[in-house]
Protein backbone atom coordinates (compact mmCIF):
# COMPACT_ATOMS: atom_id res chain seq x y z
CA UNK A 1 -24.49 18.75 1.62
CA UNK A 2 -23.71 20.13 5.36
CA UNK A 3 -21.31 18.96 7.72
CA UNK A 4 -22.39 19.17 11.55
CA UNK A 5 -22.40 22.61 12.68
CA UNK A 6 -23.11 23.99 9.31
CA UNK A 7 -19.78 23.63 7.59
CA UNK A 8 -19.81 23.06 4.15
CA UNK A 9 -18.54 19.57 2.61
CA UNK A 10 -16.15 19.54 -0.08
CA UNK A 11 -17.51 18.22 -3.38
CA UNK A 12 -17.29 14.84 -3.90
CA UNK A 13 -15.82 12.45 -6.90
CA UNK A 14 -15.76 8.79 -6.41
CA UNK A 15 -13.98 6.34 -9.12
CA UNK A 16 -13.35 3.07 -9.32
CA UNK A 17 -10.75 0.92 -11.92
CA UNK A 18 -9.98 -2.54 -12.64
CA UNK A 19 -6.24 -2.59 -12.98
CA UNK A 20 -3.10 -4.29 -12.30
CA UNK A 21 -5.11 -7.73 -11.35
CA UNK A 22 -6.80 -6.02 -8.36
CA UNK A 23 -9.38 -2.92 -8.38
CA UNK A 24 -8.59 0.49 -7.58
CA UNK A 25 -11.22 2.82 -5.57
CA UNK A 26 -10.68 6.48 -5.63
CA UNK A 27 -12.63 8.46 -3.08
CA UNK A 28 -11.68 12.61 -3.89
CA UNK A 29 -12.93 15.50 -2.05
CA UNK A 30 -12.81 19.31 -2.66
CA UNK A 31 -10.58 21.57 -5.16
CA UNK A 32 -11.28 22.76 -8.63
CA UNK A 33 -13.45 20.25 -10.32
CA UNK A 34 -12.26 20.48 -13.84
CA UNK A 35 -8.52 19.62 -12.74
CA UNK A 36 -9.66 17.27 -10.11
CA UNK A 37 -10.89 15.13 -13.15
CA UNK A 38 -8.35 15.90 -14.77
CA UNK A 39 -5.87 14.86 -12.74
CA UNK A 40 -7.77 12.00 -11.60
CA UNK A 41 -7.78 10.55 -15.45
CA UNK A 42 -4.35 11.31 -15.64
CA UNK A 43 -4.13 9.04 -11.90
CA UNK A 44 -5.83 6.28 -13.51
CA UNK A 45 -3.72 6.20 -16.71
CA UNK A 46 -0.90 6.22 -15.00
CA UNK A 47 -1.90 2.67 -13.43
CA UNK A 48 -2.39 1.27 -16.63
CA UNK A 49 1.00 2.15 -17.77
CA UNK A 50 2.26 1.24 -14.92
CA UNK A 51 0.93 -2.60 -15.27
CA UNK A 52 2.26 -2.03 -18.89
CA UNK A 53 5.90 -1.59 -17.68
CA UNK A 54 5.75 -4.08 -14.81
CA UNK A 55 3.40 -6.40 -15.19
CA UNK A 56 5.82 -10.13 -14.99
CA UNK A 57 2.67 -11.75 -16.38
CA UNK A 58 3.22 -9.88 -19.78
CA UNK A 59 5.82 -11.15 -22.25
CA UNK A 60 6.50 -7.57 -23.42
CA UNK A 61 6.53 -5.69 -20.54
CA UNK A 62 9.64 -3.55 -19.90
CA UNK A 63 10.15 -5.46 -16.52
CA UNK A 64 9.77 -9.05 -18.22
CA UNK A 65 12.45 -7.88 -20.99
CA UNK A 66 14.69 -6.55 -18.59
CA UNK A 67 14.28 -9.90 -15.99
CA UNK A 68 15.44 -11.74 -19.27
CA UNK A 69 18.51 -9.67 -20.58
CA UNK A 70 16.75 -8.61 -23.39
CA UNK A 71 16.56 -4.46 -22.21
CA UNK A 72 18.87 -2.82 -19.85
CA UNK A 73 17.83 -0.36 -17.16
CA UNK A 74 18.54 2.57 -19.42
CA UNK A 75 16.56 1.57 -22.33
CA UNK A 76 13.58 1.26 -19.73
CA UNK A 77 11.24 4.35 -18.59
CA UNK A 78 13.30 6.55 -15.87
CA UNK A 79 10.31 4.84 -13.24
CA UNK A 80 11.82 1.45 -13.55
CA UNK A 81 15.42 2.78 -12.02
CA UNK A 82 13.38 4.09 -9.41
CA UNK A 83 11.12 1.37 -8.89
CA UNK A 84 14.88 -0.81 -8.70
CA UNK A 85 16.38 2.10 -6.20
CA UNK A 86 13.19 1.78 -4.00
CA UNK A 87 13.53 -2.10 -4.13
CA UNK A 88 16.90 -2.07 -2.74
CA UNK A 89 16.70 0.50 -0.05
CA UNK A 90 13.55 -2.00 1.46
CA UNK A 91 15.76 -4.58 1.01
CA UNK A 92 18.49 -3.27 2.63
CA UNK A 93 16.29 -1.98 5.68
CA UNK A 94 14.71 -5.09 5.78
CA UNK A 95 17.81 -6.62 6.31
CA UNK A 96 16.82 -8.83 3.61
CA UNK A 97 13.42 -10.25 4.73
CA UNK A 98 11.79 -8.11 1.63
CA UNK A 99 13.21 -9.07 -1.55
CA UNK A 100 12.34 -8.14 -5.08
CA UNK A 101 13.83 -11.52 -6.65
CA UNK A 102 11.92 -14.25 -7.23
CA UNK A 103 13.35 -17.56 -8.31
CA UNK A 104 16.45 -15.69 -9.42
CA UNK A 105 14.34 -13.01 -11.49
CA UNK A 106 14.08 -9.40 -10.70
CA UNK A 107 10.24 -9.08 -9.44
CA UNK A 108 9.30 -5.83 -8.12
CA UNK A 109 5.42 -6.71 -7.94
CA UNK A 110 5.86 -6.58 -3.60
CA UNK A 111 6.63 -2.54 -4.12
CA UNK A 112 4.90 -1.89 -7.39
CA UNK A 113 1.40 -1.73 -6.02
CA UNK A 114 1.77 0.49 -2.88
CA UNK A 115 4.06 2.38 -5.29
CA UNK A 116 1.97 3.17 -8.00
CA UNK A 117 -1.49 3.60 -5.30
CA UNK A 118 0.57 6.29 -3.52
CA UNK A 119 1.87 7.82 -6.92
CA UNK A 120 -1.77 8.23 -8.46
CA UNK A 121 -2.99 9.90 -4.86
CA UNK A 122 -0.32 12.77 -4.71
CA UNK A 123 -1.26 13.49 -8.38
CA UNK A 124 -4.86 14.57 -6.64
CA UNK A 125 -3.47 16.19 -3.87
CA UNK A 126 -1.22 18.22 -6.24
CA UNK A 127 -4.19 18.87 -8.05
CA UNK A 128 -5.91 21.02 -5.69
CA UNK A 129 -7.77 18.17 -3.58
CA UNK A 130 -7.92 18.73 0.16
CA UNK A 131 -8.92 14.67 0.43
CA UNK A 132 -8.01 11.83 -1.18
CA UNK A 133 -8.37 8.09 0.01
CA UNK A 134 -6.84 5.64 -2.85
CA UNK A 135 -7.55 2.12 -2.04
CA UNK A 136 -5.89 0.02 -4.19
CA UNK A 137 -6.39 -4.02 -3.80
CA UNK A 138 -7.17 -3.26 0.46
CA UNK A 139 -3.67 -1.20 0.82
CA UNK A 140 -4.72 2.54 1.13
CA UNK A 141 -2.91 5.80 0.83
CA UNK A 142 -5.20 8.28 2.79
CA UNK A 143 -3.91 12.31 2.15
CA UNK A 144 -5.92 15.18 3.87
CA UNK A 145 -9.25 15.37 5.46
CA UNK A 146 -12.64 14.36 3.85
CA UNK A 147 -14.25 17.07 5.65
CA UNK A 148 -14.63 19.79 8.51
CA UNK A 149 -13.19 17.92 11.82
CA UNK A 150 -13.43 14.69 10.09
CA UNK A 151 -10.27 12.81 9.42
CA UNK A 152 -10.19 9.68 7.07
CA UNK A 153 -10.76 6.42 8.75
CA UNK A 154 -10.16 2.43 7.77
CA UNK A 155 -11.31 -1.02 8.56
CA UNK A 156 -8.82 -3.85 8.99
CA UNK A 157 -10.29 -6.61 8.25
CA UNK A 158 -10.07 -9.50 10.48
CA UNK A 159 -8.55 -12.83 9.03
CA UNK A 160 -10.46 -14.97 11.57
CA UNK A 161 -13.67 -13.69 11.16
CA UNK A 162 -14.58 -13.12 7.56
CA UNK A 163 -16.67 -9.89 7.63
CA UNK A 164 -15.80 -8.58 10.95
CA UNK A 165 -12.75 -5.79 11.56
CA UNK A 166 -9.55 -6.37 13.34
CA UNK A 167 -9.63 -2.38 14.05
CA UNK A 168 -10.06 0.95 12.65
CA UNK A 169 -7.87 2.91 12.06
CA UNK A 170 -7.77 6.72 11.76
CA UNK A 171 -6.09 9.55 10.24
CA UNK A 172 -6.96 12.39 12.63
CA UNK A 173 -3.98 14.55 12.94
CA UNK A 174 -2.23 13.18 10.31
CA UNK A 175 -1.46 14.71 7.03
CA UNK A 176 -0.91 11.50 5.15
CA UNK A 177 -1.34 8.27 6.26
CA UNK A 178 -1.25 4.86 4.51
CA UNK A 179 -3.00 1.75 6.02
CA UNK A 180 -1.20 -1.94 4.09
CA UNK A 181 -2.64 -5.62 5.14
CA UNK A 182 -0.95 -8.50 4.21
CA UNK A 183 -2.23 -11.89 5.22
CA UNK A 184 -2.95 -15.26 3.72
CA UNK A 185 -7.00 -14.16 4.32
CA UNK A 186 -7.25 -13.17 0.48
CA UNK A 187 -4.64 -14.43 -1.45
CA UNK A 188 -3.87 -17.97 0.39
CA UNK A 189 0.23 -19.04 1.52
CA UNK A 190 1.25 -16.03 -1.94
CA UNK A 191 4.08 -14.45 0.64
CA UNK A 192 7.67 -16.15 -0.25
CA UNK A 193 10.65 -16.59 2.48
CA UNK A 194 13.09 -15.15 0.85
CA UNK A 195 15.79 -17.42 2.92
CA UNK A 196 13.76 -20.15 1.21
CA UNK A 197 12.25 -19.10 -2.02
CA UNK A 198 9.08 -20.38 -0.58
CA UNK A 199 6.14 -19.85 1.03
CA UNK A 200 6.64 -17.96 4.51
CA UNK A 201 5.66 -20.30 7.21
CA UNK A 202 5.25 -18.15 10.15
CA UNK A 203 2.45 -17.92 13.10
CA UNK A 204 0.78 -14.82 11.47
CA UNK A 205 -2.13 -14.67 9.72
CA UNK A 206 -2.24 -10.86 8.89
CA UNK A 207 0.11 -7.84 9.46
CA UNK A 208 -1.15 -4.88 9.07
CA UNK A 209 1.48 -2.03 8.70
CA UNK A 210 0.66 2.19 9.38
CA UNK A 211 2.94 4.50 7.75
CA UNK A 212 3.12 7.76 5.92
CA UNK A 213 3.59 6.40 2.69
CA UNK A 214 2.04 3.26 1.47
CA UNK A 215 5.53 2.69 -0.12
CA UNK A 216 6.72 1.41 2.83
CA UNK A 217 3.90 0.47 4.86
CA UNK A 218 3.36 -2.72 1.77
CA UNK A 219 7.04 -3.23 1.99
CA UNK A 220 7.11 -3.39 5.54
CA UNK A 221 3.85 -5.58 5.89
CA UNK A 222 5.18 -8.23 3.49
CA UNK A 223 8.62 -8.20 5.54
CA UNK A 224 7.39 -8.91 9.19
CA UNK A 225 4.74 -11.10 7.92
CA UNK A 226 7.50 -13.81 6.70
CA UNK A 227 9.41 -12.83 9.78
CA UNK A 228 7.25 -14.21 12.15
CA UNK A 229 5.25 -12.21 15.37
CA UNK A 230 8.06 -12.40 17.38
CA UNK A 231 10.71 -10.98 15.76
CA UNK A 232 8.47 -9.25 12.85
CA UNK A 233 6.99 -7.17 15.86
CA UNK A 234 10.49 -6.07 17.23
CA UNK A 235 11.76 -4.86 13.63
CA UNK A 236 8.16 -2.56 13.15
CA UNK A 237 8.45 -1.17 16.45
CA UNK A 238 12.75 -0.23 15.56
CA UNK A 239 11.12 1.88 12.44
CA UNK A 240 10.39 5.49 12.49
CA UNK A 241 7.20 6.69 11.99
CA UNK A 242 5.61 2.93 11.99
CA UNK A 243 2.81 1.44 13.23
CA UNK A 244 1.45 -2.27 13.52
CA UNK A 245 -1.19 -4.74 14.51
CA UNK A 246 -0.10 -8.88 13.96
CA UNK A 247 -2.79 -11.46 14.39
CA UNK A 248 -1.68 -14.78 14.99
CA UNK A 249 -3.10 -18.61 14.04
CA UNK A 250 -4.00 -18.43 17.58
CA UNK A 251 -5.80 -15.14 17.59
CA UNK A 252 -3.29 -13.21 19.39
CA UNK A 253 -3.39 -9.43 18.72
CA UNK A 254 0.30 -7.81 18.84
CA UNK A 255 0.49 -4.44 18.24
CA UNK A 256 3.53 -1.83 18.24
CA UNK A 257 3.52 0.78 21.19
CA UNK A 258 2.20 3.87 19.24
CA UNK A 259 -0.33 1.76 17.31
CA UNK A 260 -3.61 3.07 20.48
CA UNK A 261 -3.30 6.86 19.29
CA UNK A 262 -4.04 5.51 15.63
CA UNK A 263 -7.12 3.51 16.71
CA UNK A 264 -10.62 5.14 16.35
């Protein structure tokens, strides 16, 4: 297969994994095939054990025994201090509007996923893969190109119009770039107030956060979604290297300042 002009496009492996609740697409271009699949089974087992340390629906799970005293953090794996670090330095930057406690129980699950989706894509890159685009549940961790002058590009869905796009977004000029949605679209009223312990009751429908790491760009999402537009949109434009587009219940766009250059 040819690119325009005659350039060669890298080889191609596509995957795609039911894990965690959600399903996990892995689209993989270019570097030595035999540890591209390698390292791309060793991706997708690294999900699974992830959902078998953190899963809160499973009685056994490291993160269930620790929420109820039965483990401490050192008799966990090393990830689950690191999962707890990451937890508090969102919280902390979120000035509290991102919380990993739910009704008084330690519940990472609002970091876990972007976490784990930007986790299993670095294993690629550091595999020898000159593209990878991990989309895992809509929340996507894009790294390098897909192919001769063509960077990595994603829809956002719009939560008004069910099959039409918000925007596009691209990756063109950008190493890595992560693209997070959250919304009440998919999942119904499932993001909590954390002033309240429940549901956020805001005038959003959707953010959708753009970010280097997909980390933060979830994190963030979840954050100025229970904030509200008004002040949800001044915190995202505050952050470094952060991008945004909020759709209200009245179909207003807002978007950050920086967000044009990342449309396309």
């Amino acid at each position: 297969m040819a690119e325009p002009g005659g350039a060669a496009a890298p080889a191609q492996l596509r995957h795609v994994e039911e894990v965690m609740g959600t399903v996990f697409s892995f689209d993989v271009r270019g570097g030595e095939p035999r540890a591209v699949k390698a390292a791309l089974e060793e991706a997708v087992a690294g999900l699974h054990a992830v959902d078998e340390v953190f899963s809160t629906y499973r009685e056994h799970s490291q993160i269930s025994r620790l929420a109820r005293g039965e483990a401490t953090i050192e008799e966990c794996d090393a990830e689950v201090a690191e999962v707890l670090e990451l937890c508090a330095e969102a919280e902390r930057s979120s000035d509290g509007w991102f919380s990993a406690t739910y009704q008084g129980r330690f519940d990472p699950t609002g970091l876990v996923k972007g976490w784990a989706t930007e986790r299993a894509a670095l294993r690629l890159v550091e595999a020898g893969a000159v593209g990878v685009s991990v989309n895992g549940g809509g929340d996507v961790q894009l790294c390098g190109v897909p192919g001769p002058d063509r960077p990595w590009r994603v829809g956002v869905a719009d939560p008004l119009r069910p099959g039409g796009l918000a925007a596009v977004v691209t990756a063109a000029g950008a190493d890595r770039l992560a693209v997070a949605t959250s919304g009440t679209a998919e999942r119904g009223a499932h993001i909590v107030d954390p002033r309240t312990g429940k549901s956020a009751v805001t005038d959003l429908v959707s953010v959708t956060v753009v970010a280097p790491r997909l980390t933060w760009a979830d994190c963030w999402a979840t954050a100025a979604f229970a904030m509200g537009s008004r002040e949800g949109l001044a915190w995202l434009e505050s952050l470094e290297d952060t991008e945004a587009l909020l759709i209200t219940a009245g179909d207003e766009v807002r978007c950050t300042g920086g967000l044009a250059r990342r449309l396309g």
